[in-house]
C-alpha atoms as a PDB file:
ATOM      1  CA  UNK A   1     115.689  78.304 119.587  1.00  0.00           C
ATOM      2  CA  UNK A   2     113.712  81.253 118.618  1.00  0.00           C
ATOM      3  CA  UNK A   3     113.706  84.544 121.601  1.00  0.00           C
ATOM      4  CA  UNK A   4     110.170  86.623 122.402  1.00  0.00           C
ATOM      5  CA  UNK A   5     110.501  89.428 123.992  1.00  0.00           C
ATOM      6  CA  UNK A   6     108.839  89.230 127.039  1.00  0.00           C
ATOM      7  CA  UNK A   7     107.267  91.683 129.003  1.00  0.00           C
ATOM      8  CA  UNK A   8     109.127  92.807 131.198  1.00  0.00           C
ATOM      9  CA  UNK A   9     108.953  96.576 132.143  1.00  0.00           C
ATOM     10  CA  UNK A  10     112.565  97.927 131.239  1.00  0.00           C
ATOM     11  CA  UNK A  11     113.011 101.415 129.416  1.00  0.00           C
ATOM     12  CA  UNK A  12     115.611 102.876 129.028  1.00  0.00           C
ATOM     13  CA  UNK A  13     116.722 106.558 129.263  1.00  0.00           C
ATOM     14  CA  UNK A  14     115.145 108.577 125.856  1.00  0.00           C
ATOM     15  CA  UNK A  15     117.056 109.092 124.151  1.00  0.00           C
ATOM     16  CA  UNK A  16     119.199 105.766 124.670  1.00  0.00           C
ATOM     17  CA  UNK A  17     122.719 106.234 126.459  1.00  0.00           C
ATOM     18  CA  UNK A  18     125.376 104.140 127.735  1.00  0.00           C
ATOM     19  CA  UNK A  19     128.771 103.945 128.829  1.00  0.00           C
ATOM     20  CA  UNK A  20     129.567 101.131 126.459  1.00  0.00           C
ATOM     21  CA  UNK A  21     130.032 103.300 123.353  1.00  0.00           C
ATOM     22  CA  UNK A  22     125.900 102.586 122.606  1.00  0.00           C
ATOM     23  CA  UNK A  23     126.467  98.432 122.712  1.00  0.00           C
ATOM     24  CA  UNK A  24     123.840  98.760 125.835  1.00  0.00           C
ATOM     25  CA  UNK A  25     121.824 100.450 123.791  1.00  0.00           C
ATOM     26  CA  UNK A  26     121.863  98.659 120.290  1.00  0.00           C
ATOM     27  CA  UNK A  27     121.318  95.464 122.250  1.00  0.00           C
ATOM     28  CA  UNK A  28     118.547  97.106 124.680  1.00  0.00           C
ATOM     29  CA  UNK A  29     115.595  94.287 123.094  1.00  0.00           C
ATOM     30  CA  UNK A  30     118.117  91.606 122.292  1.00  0.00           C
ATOM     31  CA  UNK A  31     117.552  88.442 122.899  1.00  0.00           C
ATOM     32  CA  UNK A  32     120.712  86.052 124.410  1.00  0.00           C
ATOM     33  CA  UNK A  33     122.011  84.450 121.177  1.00  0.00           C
ATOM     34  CA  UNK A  34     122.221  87.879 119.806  1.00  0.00           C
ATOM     35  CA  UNK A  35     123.988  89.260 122.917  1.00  0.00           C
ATOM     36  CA  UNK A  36     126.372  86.530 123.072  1.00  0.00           C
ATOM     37  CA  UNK A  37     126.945  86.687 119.109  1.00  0.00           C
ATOM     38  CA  UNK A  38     127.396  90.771 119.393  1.00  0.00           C
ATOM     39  CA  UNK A  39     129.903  89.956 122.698  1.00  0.00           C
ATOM     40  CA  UNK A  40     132.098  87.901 120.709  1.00  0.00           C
ATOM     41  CA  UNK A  41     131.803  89.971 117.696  1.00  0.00           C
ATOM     42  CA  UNK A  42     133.037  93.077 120.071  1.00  0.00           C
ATOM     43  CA  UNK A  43     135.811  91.121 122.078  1.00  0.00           C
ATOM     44  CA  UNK A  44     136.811  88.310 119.947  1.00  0.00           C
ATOM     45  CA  UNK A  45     137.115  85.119 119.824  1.00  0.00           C
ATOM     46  CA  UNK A  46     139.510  83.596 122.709  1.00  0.00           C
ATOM     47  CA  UNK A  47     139.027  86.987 124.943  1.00  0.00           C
ATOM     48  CA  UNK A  48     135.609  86.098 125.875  1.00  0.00           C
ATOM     49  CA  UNK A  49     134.601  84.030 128.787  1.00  0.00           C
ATOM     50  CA  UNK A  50     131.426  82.533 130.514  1.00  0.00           C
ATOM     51  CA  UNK A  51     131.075  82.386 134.029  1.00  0.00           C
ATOM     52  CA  UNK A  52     128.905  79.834 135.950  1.00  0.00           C
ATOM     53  CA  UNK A  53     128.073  78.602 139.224  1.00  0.00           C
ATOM     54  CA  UNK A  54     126.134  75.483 137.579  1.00  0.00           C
ATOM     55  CA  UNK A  55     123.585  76.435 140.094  1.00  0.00           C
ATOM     56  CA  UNK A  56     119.863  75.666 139.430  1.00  0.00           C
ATOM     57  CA  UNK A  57     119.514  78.702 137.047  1.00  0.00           C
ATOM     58  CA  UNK A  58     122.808  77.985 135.249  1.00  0.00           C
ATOM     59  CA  UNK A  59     121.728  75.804 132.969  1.00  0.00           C
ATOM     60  CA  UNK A  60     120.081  78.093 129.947  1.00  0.00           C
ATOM     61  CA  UNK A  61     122.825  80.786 129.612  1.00  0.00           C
ATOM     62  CA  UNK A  62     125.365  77.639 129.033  1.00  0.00           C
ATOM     63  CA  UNK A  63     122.807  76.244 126.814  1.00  0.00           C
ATOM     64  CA  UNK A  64     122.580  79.453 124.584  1.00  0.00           C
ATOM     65  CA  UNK A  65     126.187  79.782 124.703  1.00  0.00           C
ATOM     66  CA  UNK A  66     126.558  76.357 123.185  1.00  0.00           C
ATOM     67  CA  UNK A  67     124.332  77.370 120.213  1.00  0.00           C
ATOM     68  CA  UNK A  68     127.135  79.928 119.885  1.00  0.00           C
ATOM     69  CA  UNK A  69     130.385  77.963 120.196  1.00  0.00           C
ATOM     70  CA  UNK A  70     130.507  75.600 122.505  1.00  0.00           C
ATOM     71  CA  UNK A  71     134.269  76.458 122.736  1.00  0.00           C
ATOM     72  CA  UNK A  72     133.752  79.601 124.654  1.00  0.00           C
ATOM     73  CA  UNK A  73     135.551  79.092 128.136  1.00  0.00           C
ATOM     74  CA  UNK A  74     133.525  78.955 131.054  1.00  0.00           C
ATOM     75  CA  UNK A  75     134.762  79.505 134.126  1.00  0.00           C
ATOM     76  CA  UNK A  76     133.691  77.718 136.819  1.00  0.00           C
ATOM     77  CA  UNK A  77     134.698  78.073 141.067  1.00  0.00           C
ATOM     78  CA  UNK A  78     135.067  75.723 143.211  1.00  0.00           C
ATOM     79  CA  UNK A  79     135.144  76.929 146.431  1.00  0.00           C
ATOM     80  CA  UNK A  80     135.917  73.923 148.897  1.00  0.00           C
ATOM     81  CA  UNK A  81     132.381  74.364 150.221  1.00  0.00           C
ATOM     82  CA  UNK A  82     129.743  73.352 147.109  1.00  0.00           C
ATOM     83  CA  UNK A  83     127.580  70.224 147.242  1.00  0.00           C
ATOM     84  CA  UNK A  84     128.454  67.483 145.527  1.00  0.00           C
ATOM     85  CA  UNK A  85     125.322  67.569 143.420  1.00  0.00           C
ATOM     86  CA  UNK A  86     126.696  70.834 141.955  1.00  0.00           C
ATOM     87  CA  UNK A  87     130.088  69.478 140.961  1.00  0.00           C
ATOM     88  CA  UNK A  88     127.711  66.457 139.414  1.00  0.00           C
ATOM     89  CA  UNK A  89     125.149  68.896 137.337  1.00  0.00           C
ATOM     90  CA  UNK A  90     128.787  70.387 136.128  1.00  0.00           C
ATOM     91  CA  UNK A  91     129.668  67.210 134.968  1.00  0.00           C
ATOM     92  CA  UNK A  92     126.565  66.095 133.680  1.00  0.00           C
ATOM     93  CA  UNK A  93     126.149  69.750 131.761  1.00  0.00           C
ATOM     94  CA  UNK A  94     129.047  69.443 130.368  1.00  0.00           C
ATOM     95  CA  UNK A  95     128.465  66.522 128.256  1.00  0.00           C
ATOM     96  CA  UNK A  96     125.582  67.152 127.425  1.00  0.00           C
ATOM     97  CA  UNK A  97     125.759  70.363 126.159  1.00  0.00           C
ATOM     98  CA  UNK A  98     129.102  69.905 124.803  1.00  0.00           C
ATOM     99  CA  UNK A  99     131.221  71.986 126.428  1.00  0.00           C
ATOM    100  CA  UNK A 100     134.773  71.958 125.603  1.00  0.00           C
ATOM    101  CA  UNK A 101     136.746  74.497 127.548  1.00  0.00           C
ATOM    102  CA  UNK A 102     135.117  74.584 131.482  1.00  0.00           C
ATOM    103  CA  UNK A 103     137.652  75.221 134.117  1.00  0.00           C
ATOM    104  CA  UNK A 104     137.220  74.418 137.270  1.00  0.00           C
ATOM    105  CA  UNK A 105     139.283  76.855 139.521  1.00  0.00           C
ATOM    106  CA  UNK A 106     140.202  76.414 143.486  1.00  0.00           C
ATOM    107  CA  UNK A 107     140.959  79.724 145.731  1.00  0.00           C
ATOM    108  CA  UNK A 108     144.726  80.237 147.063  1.00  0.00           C
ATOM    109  CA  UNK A 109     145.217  77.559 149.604  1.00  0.00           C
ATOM    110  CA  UNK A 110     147.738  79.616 151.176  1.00  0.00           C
ATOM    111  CA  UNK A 111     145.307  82.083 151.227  1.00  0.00           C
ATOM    112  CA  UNK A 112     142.516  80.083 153.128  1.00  0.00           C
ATOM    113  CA  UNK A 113     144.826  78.699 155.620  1.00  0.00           C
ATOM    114  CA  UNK A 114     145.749  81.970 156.532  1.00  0.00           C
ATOM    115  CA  UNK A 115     142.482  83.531 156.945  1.00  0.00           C
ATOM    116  CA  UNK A 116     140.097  80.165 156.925  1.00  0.00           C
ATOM    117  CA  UNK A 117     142.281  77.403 159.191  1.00  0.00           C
ATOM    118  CA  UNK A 118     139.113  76.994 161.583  1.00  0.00           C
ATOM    119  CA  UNK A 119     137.283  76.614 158.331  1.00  0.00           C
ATOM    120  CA  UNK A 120     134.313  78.825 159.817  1.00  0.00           C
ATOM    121  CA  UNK A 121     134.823  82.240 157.870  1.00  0.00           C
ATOM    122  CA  UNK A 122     131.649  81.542 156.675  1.00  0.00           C
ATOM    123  CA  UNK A 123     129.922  82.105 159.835  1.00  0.00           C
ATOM    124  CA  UNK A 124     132.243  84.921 161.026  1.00  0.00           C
ATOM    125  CA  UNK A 125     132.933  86.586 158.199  1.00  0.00           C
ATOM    126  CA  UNK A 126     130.850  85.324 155.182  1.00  0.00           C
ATOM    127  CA  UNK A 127     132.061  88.323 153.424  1.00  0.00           C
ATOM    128  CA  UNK A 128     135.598  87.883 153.499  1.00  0.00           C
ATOM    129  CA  UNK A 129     135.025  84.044 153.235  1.00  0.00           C
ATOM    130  CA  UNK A 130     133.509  84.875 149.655  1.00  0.00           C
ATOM    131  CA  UNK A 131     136.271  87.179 148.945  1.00  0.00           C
ATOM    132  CA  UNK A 132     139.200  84.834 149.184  1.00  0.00           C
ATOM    133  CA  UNK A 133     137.077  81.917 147.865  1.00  0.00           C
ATOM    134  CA  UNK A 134     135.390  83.578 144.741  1.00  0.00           C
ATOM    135  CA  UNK A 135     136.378  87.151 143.768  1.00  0.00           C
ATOM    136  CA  UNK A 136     139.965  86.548 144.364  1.00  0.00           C
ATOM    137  CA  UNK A 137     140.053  83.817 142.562  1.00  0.00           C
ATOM    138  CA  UNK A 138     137.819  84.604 139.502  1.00  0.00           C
ATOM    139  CA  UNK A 139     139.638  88.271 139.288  1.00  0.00           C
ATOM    140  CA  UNK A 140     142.644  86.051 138.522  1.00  0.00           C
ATOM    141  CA  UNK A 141     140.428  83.983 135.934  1.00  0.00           C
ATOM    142  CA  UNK A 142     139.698  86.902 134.091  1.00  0.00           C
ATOM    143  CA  UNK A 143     143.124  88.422 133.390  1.00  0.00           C
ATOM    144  CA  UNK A 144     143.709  87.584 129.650  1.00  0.00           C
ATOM    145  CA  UNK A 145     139.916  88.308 129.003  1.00  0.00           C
ATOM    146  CA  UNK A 146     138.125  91.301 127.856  1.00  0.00           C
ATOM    147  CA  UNK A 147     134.970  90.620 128.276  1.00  0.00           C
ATOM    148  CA  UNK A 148     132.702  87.776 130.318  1.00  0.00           C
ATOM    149  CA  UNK A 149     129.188  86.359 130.400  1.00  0.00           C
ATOM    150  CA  UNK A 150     127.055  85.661 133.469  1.00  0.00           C
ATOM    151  CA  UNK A 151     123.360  84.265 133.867  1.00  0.00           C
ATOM    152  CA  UNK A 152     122.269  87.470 136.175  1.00  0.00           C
ATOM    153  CA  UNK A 153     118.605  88.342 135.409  1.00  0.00           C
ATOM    154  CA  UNK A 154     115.947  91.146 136.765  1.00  0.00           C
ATOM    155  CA  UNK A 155     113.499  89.415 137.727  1.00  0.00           C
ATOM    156  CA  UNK A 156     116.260  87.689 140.252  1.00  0.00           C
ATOM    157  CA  UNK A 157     115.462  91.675 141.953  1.00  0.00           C
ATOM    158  CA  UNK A 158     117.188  93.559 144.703  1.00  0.00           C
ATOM    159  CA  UNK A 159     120.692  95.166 143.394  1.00  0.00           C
ATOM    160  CA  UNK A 160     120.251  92.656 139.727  1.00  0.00           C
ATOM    161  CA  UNK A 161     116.244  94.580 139.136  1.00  0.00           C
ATOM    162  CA  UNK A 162     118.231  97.264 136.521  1.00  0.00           C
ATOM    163  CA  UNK A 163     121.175  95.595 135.202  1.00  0.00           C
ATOM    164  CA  UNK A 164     121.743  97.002 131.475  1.00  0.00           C
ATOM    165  CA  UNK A 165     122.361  93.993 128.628  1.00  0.00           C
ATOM    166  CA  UNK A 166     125.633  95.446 128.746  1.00  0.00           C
ATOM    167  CA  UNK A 167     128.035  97.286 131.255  1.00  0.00           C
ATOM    168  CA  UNK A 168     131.426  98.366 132.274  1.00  0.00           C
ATOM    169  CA  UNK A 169     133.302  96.059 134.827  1.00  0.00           C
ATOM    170  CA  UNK A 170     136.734  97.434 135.518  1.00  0.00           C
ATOM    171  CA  UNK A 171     138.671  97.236 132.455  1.00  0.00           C
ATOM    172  CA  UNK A 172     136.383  94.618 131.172  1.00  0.00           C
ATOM    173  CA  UNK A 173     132.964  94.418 129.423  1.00  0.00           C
ATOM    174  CA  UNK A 174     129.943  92.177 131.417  1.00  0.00           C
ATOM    175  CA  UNK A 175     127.380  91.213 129.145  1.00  0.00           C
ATOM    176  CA  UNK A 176     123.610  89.999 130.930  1.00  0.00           C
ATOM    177  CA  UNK A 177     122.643  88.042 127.810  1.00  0.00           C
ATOM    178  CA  UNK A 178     119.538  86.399 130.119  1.00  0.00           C
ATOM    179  CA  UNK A 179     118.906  90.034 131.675  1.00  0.00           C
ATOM    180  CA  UNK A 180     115.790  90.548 129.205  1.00  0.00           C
ATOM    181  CA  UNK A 181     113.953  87.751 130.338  1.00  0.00           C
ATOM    182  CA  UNK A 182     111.008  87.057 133.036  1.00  0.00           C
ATOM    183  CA  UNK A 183     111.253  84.189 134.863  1.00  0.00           C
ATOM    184  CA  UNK A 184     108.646  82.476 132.398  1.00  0.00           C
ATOM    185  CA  UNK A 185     111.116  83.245 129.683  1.00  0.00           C
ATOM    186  CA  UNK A 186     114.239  81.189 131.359  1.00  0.00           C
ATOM    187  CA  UNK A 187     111.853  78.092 132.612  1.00  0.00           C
ATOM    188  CA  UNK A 188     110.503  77.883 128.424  1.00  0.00           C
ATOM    189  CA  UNK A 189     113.609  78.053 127.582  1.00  0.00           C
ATOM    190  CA  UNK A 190     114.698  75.148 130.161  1.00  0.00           C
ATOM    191  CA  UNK A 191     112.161  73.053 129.246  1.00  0.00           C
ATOM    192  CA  UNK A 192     112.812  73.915 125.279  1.00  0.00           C
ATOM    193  CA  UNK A 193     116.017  72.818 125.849  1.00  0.00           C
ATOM    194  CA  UNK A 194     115.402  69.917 127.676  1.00  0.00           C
ATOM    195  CA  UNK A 195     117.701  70.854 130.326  1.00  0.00           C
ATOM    196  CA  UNK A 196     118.172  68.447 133.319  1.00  0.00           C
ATOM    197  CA  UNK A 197     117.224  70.484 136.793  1.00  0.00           C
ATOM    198  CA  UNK A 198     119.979  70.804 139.209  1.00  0.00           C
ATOM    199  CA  UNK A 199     119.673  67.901 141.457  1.00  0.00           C
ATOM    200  CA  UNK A 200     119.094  69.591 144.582  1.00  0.00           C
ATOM    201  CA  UNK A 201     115.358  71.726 143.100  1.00  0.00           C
ATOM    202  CA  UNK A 202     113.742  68.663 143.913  1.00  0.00           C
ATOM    203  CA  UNK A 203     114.403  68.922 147.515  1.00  0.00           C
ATOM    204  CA  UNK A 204     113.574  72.309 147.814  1.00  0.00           C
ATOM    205  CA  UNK A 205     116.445  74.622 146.814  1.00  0.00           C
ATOM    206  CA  UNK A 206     115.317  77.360 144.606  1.00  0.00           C
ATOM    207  CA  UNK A 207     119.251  79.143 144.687  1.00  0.00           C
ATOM    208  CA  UNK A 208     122.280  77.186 145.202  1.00  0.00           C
ATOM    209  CA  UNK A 209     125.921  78.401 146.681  1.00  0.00           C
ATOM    210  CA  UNK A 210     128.017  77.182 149.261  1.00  0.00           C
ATOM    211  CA  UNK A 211     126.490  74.527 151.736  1.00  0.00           C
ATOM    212  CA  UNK A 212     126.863  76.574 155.023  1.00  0.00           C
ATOM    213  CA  UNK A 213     124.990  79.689 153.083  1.00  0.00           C
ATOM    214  CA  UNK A 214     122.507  77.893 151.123  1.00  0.00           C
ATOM    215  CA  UNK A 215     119.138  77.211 152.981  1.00  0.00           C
ATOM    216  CA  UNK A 216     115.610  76.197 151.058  1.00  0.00           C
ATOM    217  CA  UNK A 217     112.965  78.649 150.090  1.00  0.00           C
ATOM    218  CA  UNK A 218     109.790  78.319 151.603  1.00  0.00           C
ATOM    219  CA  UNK A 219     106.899  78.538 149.079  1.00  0.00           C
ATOM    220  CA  UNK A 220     106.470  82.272 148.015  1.00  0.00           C
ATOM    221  CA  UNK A 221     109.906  83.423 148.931  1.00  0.00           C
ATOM    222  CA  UNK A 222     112.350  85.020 146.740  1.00  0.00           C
ATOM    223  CA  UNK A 223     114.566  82.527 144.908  1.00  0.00           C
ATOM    224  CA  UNK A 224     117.569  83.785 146.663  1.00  0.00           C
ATOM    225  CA  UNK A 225     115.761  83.843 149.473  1.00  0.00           C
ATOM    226  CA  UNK A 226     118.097  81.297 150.907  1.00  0.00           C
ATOM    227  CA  UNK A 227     121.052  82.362 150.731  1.00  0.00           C
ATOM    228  CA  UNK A 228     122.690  83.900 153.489  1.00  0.00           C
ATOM    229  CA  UNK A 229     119.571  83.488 155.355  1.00  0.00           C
ATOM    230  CA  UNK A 230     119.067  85.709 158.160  1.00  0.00           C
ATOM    231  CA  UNK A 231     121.913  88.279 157.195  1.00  0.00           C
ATOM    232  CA  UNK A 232     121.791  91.332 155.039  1.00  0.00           C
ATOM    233  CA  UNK A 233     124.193  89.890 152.548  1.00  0.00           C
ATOM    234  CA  UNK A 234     122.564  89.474 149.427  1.00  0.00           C
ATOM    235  CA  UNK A 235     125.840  88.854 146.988  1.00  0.00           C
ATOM    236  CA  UNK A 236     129.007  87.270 147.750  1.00  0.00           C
ATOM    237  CA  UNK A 237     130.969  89.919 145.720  1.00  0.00           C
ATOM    238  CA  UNK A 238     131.591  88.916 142.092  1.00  0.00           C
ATOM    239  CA  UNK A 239     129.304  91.438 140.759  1.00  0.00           C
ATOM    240  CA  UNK A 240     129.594  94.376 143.729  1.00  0.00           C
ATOM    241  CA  UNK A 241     133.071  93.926 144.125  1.00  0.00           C
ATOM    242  CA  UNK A 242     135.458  92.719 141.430  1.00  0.00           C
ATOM    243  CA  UNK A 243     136.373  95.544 139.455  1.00  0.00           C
ATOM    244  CA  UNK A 244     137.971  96.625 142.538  1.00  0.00           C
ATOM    245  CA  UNK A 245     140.337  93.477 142.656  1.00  0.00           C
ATOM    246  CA  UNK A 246     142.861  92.644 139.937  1.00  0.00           C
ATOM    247  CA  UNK A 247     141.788  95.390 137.763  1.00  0.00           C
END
C-alpha cells in the first residue's frame, strides 16, 4: 500500500535536529513502511518489537508491520481487566494478518494481590492500578529489545500532538511509524486494508482500555474522550512513565 503525505501541520526545528543521531530527522516525511523498514534496519532484526493494545486503532500499525515481517514480536498486555471482545479482535488479527510472534503478557500476580486484593485500584488509584498492570509489566517485555513500535498518532492530541517519528525512551529507541498521519490517513488505510473494526466501535467506543476506565464517546468528543472519564488522567503510563522503570 502506497503512503501520501497528508497534511498535517508538523515542522520541524530549521535546521532539523534530534536526539536520535538525525534518524528523527531523516524520517521527518516518512511514511510507516519506511519507518518500520529504517527501525529494523537501525536495531536489527530480533531486537525490535511492536507493541499493541489491539484496541480500535490498533489494527493499521500491525497491518503495516506485517507488510514488513510479519515475524516482528508484538507485545501484547493483558491486564486482568480487558473485554473479551479485545482478547477476540487479538485473535481474529492475528490470523488474519499473519502474525507469528504476539505475546500475550499478564502483570505479577504477587504483585496485584499485594496492592489490588479488593480488585478496585482502579477506582482508588487508577494510576498505580496501570502501573503494576501495564508499565511494570511491559518494562519487563522490553528487556532484550532495543527498540519498539507503537500506533501513537497527533491527531490523537493532548501530550501525543508533537511526538517526533522517532525518540529516545530510556535506553531504548520508540519509533511513531503512524505519527505522520491525520485521522483520514489511518481510516484509508483501514479500509485499504480491509481491516475488521474492533468489535466494540459499533456500540459506541471510539478508544478502548480496561473495562472500569473505558466509557463511550458522545458524538464530537475526543476519541479518548472516554477513558478515564471524569479524571485528569489522560495516559496510563507506558509512554509518560516507562523509561523510569526497568531502564
Amino acid at each position: 500500500m502506497s503512503f501520501q503525505r497528508p497534511g498535517l501541520d508538523f515542522t520541524p526545528a530549521t535546521p532539523c535536529t534530534d536526539e536520535v543521531g538525525g534518524l528523527a530527522c531523516a524520517l521527518v516525511d516518512a511514511g510507516p513502511v519506511e519507518i518500520i523498514e529504517a527501525a529494523l534496519r537501525t536495531v536489527g532484526a530480533g531486537r525490535l518489537c511492536l507493541v499493541s493494545s489491539f484496541g480500535t486503532e490498533s489494527a493499521v500499525l500491525l497491518a503495516y508491520a506485517a507488510e514488513v515481517d510479519r515475524s516482528i514480536p508484538v507485545v501484547f498486555l493483558d491486564t486482568g481487566w480487558l473485554f473479551e471482545e479485545t482478547l477476540a479482535y487479538r485473535d481474529m488479527l492475528t490470523a488474519r494478518l499473519g502474525l507469528t510472534d504476539v505475546r500475550s503478557l499478564q502483570p505479577d500476580a504477587a504483585r496485584v494481590a499485594a496492592l489490588d486484593g479488593g480488585r478496585d485500584l482502579w477506582f482508588t488509584d487508577p494510576d498505580t492500578c496501570c502501573r503494576i498492570r501495564k508499565v511494570e509489566p511491559l518494562a519487563r517485555a522490553l528487556d532484550g529489545f532495543d527498540g519498539w513500535l507503537n500506533g501513537r498518532k497527533r491527531y490523537q492530541g493532548g501530550l501525543r500532538a508533537s511526538i517526533p517519528v522517532v525518540e529516545r525512551d530510556g535506553v531504548r529507541l520508540k519509533f511513531n511509524p503512524l505519527a505522520n498521519l491525520d485521522r483520514a490517513g489511518v481510516e484509508a488505510a483501514h479500509k485499504a486494508f480491509a481491516l475488521p473494526d474492533h468489535p466494540l466501535v459499533a456500540k459506541g467506543f471510539a478508544s478502548v482500555g480496561c473495562m472500569p476506565c473505558t466509557s463511550r464517546a458522545a458524538e464530537g468528543e475526543d476519541s479518548r474522550a472516554g477513558r478515564w472519564r471524569g479524571k485528569a488522567k489522560t495516559e496510563c503510563g507506558i509512554h509518560t512513565l516507562l523509561n523510569t522503570v526497568g531502564n
